[in-house]
N, C-alpha and C. Protein backbone atom coordinates (compact mmCIF):
# COMPACT_ATOMS: atom_id res chain seq x y z
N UNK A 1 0.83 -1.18 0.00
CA UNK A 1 0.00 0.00 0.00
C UNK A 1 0.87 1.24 0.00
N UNK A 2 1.32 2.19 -1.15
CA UNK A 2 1.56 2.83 -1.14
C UNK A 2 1.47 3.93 -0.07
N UNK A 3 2.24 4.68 0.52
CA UNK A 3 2.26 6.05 1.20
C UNK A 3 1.89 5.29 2.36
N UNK A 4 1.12 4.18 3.02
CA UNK A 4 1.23 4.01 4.34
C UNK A 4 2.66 3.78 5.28
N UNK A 5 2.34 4.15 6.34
CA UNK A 5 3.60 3.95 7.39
C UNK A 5 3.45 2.69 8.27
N UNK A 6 3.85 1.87 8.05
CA UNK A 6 3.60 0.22 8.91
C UNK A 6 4.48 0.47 10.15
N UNK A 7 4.34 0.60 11.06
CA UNK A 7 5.17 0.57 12.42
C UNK A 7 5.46 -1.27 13.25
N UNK A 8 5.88 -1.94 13.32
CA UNK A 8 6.19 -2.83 13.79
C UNK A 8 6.90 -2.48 15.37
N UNK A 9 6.75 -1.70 16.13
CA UNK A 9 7.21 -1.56 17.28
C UNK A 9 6.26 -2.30 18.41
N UNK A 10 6.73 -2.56 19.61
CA UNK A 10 6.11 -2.89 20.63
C UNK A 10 5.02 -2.09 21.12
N UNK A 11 4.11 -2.35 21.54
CA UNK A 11 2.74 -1.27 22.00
C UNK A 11 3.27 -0.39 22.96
N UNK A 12 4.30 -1.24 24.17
CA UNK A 12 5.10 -0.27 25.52
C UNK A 12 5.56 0.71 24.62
N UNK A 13 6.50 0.43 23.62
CA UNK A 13 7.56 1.52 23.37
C UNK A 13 6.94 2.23 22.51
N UNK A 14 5.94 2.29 21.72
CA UNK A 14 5.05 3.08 20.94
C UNK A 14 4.14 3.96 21.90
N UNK A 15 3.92 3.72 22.94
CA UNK A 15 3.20 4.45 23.54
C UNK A 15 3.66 5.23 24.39
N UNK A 16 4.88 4.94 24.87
CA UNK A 16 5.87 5.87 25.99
C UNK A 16 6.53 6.78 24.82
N UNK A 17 6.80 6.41 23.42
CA UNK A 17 7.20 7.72 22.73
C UNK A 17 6.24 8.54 22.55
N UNK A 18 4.97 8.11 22.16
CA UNK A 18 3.59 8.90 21.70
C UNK A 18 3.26 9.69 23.21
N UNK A 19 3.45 9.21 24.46
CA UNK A 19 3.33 9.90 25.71
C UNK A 19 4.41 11.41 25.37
N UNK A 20 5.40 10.84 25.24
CA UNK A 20 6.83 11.95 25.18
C UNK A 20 6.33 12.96 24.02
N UNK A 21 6.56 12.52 23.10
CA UNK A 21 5.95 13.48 22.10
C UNK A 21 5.13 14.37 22.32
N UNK A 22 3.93 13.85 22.99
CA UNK A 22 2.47 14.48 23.13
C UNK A 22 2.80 15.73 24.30
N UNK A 23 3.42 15.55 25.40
CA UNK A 23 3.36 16.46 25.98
C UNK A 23 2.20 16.59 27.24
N UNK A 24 1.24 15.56 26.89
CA UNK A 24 0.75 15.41 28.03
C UNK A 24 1.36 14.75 29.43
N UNK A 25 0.90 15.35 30.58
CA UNK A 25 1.50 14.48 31.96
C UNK A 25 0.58 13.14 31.89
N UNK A 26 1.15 12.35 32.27
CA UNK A 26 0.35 11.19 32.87
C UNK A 26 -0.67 11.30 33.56
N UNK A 27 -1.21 12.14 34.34
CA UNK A 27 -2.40 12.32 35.16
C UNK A 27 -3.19 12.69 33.69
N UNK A 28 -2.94 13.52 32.95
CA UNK A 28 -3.65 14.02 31.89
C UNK A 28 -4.22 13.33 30.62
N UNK A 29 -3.46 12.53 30.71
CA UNK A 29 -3.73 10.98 29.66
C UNK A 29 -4.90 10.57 30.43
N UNK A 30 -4.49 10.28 31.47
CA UNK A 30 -5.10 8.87 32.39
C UNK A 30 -7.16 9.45 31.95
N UNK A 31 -6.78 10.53 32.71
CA UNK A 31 -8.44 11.24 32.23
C UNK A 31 -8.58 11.16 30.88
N UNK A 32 -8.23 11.23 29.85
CA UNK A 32 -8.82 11.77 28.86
C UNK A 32 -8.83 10.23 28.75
N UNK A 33 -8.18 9.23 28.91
CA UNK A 33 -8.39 7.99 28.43
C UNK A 33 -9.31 6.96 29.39
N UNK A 34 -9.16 7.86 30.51
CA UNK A 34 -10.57 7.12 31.04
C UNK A 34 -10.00 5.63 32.18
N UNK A 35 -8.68 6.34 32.39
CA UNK A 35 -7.73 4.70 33.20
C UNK A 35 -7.33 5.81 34.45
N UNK A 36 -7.12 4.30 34.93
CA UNK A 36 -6.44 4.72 36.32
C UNK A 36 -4.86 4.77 35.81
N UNK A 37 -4.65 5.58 36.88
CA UNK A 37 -3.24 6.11 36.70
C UNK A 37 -2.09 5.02 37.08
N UNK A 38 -2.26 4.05 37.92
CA UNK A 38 -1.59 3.00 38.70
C UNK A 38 -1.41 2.64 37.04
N UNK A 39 -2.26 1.71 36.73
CA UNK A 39 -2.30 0.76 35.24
C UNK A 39 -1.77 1.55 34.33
N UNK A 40 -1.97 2.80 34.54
CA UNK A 40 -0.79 3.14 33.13
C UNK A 40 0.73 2.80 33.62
N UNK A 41 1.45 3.22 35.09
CA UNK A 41 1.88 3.16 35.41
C UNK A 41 3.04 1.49 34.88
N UNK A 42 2.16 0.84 35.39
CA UNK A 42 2.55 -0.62 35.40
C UNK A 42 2.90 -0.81 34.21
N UNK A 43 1.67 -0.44 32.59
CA UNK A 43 2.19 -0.61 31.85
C UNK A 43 2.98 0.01 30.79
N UNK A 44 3.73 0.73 31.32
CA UNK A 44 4.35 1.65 30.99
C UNK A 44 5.66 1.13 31.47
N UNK A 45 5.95 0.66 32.67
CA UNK A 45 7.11 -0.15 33.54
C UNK A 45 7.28 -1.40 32.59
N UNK A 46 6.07 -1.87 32.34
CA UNK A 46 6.24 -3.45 31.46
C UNK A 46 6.19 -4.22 32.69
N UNK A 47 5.53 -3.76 33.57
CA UNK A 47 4.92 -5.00 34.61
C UNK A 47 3.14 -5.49 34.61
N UNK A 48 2.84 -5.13 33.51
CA UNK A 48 1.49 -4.87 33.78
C UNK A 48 0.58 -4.99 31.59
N UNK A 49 0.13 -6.33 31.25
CA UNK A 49 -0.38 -5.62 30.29
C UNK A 49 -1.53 -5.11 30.48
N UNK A 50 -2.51 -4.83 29.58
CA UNK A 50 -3.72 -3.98 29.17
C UNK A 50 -4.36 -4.52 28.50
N UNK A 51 -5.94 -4.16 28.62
CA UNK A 51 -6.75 -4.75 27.64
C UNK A 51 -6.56 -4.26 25.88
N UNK A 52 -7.24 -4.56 25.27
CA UNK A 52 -7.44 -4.00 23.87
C UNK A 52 -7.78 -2.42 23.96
N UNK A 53 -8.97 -2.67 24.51
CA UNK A 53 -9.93 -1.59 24.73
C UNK A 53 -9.06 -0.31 25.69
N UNK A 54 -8.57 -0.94 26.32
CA UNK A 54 -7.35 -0.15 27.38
C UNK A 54 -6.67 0.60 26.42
N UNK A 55 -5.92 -0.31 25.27
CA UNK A 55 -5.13 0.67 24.65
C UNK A 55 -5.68 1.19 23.33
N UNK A 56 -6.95 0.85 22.65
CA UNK A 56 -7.53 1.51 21.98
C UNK A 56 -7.71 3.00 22.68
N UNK A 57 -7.95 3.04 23.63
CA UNK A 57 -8.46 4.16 24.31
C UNK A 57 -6.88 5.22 24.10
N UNK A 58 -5.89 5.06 24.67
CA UNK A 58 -5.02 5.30 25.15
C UNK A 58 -4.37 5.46 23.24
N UNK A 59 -4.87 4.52 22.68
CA UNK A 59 -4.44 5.22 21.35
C UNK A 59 -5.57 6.35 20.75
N UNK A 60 -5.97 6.50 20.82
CA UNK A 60 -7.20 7.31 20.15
C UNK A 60 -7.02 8.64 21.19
N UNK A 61 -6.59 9.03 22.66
CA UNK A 61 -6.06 10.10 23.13
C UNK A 61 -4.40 10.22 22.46
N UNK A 62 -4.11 9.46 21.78
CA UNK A 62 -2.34 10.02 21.42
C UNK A 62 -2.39 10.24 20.35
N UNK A 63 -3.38 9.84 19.24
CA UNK A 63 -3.55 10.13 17.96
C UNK A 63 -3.21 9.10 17.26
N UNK A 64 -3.14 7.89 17.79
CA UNK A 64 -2.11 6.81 17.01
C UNK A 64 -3.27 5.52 16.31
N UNK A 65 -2.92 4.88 15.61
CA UNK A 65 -3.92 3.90 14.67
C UNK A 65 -3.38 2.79 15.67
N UNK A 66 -4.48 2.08 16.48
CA UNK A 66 -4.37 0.93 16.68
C UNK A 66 -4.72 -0.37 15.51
N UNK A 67 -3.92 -1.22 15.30
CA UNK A 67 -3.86 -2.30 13.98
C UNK A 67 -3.73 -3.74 14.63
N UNK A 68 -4.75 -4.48 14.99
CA UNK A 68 -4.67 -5.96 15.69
C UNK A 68 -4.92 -6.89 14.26
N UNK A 69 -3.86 -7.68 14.37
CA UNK A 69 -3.39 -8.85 13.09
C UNK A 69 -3.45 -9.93 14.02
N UNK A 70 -4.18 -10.66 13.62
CA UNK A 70 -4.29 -12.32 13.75
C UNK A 70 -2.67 -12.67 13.67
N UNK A 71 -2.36 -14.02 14.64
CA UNK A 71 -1.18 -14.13 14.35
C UNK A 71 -1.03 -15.94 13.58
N UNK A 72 -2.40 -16.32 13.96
CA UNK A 72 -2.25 -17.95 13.27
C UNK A 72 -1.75 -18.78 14.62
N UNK A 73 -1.55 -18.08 15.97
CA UNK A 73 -1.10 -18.58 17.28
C UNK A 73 -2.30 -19.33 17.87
N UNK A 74 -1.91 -20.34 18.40
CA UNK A 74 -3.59 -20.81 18.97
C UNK A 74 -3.89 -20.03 20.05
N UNK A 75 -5.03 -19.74 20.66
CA UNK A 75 -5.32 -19.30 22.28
C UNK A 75 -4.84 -19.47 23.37
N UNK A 76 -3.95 -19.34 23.94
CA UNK A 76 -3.91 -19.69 25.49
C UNK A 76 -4.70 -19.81 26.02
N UNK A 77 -4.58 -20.98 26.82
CA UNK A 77 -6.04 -21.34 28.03
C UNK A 77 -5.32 -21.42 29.36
């Protein structure tokens, strides 16, 4: 696809640059995205993942395209 930008980065490190960039504080995310501040916290540390919806949110306050690809992995149970 012409002119698109495919990012292959990790969601942590895509989102702690999109934090940096943005200029918002962390308290200021947390509201507009509707999370507690602890859970960003955590996942932001990489102790902690997130739902979908967690980081849909958290992408849609940073401006960023969330893109979920099937991986052909079976489910964990």
């Amino acid at each position: 696809m012409a002119g698109m930008k495919t990012t292959c980065e990790k969601p942590t490190a895509r989102v702690r640059r999109a934090v940096a960039e943005s200029g918002l504080s962390n308290r200021a995310l947390c509201l507009a995205a509707g999370l507690d501040q602890a859970t960003l916290s955590r996942f932001m540390a990489g102790r902690r993942g997130i739902s979908l919806a967690t980081l849909d949110a958290l992408a849609d306050v940073l401006g960023l395209e969330l893109v979920a690809r099937r991986t052909g992995r079976k489910p964990r149970r």
